[in-house]
Protein backbone atom coordinates (compact mmCIF):
# COMPACT_ATOMS: atom_id res chain seq x y z
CA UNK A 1 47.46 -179.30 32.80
CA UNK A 2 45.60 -182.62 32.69
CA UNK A 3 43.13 -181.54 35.43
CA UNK A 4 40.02 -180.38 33.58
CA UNK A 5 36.71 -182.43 34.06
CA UNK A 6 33.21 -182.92 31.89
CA UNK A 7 30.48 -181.70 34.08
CA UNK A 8 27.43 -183.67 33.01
CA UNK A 9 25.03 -181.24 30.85
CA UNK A 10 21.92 -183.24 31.38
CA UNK A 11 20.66 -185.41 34.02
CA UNK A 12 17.15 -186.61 35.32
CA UNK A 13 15.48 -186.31 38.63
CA UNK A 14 13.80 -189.62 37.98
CA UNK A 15 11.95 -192.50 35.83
CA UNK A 16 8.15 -192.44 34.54
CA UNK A 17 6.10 -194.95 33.86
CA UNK A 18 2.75 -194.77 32.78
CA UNK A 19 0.06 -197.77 31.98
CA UNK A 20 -2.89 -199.88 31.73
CA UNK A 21 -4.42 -203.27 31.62
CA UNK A 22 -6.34 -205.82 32.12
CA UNK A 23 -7.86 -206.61 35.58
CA UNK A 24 -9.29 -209.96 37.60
CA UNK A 25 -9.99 -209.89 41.47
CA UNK A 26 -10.97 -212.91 43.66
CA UNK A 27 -12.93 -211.29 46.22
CA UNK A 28 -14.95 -211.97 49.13
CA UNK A 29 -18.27 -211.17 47.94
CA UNK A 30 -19.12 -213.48 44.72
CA UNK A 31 -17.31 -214.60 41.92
CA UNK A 32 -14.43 -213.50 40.20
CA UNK A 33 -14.17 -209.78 38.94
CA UNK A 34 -13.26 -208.52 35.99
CA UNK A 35 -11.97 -205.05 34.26
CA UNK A 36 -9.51 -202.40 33.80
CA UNK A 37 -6.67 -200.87 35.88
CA UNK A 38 -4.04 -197.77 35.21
CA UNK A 39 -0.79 -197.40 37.34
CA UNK A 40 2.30 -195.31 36.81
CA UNK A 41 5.56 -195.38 38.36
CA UNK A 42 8.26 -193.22 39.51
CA UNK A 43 11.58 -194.38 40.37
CA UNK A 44 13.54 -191.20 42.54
CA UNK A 45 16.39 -192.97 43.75
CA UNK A 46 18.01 -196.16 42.32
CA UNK A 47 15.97 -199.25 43.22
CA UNK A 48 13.17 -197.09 45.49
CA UNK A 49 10.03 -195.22 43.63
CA UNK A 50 6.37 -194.39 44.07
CA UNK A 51 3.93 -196.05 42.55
CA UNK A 52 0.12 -195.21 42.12
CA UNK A 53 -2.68 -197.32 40.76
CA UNK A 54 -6.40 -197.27 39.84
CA UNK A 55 -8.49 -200.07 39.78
CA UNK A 56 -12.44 -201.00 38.44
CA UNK A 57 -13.45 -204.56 38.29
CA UNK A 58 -17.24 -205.62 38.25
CA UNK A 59 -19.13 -208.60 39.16
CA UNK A 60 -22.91 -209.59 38.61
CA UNK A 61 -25.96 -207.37 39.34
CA UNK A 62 -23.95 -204.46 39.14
CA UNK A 63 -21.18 -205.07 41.80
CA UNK A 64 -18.32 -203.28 41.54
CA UNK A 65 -15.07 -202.40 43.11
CA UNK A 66 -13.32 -199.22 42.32
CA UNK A 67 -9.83 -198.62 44.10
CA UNK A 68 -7.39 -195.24 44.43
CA UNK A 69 -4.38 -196.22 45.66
CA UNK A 70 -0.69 -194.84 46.33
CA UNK A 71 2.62 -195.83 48.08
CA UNK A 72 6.05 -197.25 47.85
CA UNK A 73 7.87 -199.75 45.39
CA UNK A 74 11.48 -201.42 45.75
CA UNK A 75 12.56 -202.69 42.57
CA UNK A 76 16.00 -204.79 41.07
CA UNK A 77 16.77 -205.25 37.71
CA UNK A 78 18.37 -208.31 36.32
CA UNK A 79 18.95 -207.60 32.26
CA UNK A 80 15.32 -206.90 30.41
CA UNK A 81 13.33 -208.17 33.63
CA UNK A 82 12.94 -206.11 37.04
CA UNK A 83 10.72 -207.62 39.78
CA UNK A 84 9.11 -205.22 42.45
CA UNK A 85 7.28 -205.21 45.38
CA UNK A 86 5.16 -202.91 46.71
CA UNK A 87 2.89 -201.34 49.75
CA UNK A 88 0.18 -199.15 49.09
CA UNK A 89 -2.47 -197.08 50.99
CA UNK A 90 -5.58 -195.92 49.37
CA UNK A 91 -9.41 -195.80 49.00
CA UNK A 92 -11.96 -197.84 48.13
CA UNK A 93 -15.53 -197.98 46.64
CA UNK A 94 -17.50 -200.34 46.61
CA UNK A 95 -21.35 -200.99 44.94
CA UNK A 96 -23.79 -203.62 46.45
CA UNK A 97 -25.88 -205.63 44.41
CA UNK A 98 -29.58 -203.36 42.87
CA UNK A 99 -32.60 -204.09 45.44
CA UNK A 100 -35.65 -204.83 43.92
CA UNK A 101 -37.14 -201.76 44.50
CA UNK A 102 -33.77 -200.25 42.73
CA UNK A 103 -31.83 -198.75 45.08
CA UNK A 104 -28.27 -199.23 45.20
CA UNK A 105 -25.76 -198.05 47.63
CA UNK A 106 -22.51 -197.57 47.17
CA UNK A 107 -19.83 -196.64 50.05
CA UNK A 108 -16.20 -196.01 50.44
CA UNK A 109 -13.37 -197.33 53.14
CA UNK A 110 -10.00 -196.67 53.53
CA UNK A 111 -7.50 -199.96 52.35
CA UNK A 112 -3.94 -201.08 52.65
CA UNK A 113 -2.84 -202.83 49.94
CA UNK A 114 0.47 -205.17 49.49
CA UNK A 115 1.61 -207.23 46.27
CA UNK A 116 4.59 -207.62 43.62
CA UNK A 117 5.38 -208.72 40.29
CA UNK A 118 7.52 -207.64 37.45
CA UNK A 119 7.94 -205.41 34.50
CA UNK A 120 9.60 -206.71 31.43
CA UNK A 121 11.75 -205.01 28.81
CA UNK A 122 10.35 -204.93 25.39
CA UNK A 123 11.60 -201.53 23.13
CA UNK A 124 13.84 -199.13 25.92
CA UNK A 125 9.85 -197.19 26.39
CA UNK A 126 7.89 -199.87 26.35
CA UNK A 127 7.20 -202.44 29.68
CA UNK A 128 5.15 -205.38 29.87
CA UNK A 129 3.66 -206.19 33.24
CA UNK A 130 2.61 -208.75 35.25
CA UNK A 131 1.07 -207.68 38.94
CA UNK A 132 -0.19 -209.40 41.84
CA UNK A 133 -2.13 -207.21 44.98
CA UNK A 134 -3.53 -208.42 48.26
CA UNK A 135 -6.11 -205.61 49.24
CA UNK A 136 -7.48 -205.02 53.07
CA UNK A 137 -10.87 -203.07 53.27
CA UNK A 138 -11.21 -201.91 56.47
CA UNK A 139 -14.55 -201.81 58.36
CA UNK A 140 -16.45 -203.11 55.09
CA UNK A 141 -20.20 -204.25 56.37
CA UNK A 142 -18.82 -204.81 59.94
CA UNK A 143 -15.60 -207.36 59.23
CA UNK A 144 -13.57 -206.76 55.78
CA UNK A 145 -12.92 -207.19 52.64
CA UNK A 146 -9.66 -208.92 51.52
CA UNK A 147 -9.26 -209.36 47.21
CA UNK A 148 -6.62 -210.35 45.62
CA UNK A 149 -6.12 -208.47 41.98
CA UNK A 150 -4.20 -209.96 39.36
CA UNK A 151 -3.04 -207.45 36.64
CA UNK A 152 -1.30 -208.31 32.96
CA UNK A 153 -1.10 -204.64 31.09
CA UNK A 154 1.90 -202.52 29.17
CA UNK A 155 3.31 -199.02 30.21
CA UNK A 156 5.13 -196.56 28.35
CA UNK A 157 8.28 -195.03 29.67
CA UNK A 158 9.14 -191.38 29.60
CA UNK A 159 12.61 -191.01 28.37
């Protein structure tokens, strides 16, 4: 008699997280870079999600970087805070400096992309972030390019 069961009438095939914020890269070509980034987040499986991002920091003379980027996260969380680290795999462009005679070129290479940080808890949709990336260019201008992109910015999660 005592054998009947709840069956669960809702459930979720995963987590989303969408935000923004504020950007600064150290790269290889001049001094520091600032601007904007977006990124969202979606946790499939406990502790393992994709994450994408989006990138645009400028420098003088109308340098800029622009960055579209994808791949995986692995995440833990301990109470309001969960720390993550990620690999990514994505595209970049990037615009040299105006010539005198104002042309300006801009081209685009293929990246990988590795970093971490972590998201904290504020309201049960709202996460503050804090985000470190190490970026490879590859084949920029004959060698590389290798900057490092620190992001502070919020997301709101779906619930």
């Amino acid at each position: 008699m005592l054998r009947g069961q709840a069956i669960p009438t809702a459930s979720r095939s995963g987590d989303l997280k969408i935000g923004g914020g504020f950007s600064t890269a150290n790269s290889d070509y001049g001094p520091r870079f600032n601007g904007g980034g977006a990124y969202f987040d979606y946790d499939f499986l406990p502790h393992v999600g994709v994450t994408g991002e989006f990138h645009f920091v400028q420098g003088p003379n109308n340098i800029y970087e622009k960055t579209y980027e994808v791949g995986g996260r692995y995440y833990r969380t301990y109470g309001r805070i969960a720390p993550f680290a990620k690999v990514l795999y994505g595209r970049g462009v990037f615009n040299f400096p105006t010539l005198p005679d104002g042309f300006t070129a801009n081209l685009a290479y293929n990246l990988i992309a590795v970093g971490g940080g972590a998201d904290f808890k504020v309201k049960p949709y709202l996460y503050v972030r804090a985000d470190w990336e190490y970026q490879e260019w590859f084949n920029f201008a004959q060698s590389s390019l290798t900057p490092s992109i620190l992001t502070i910015g919020a997301a709101y999660r779906f619930r």
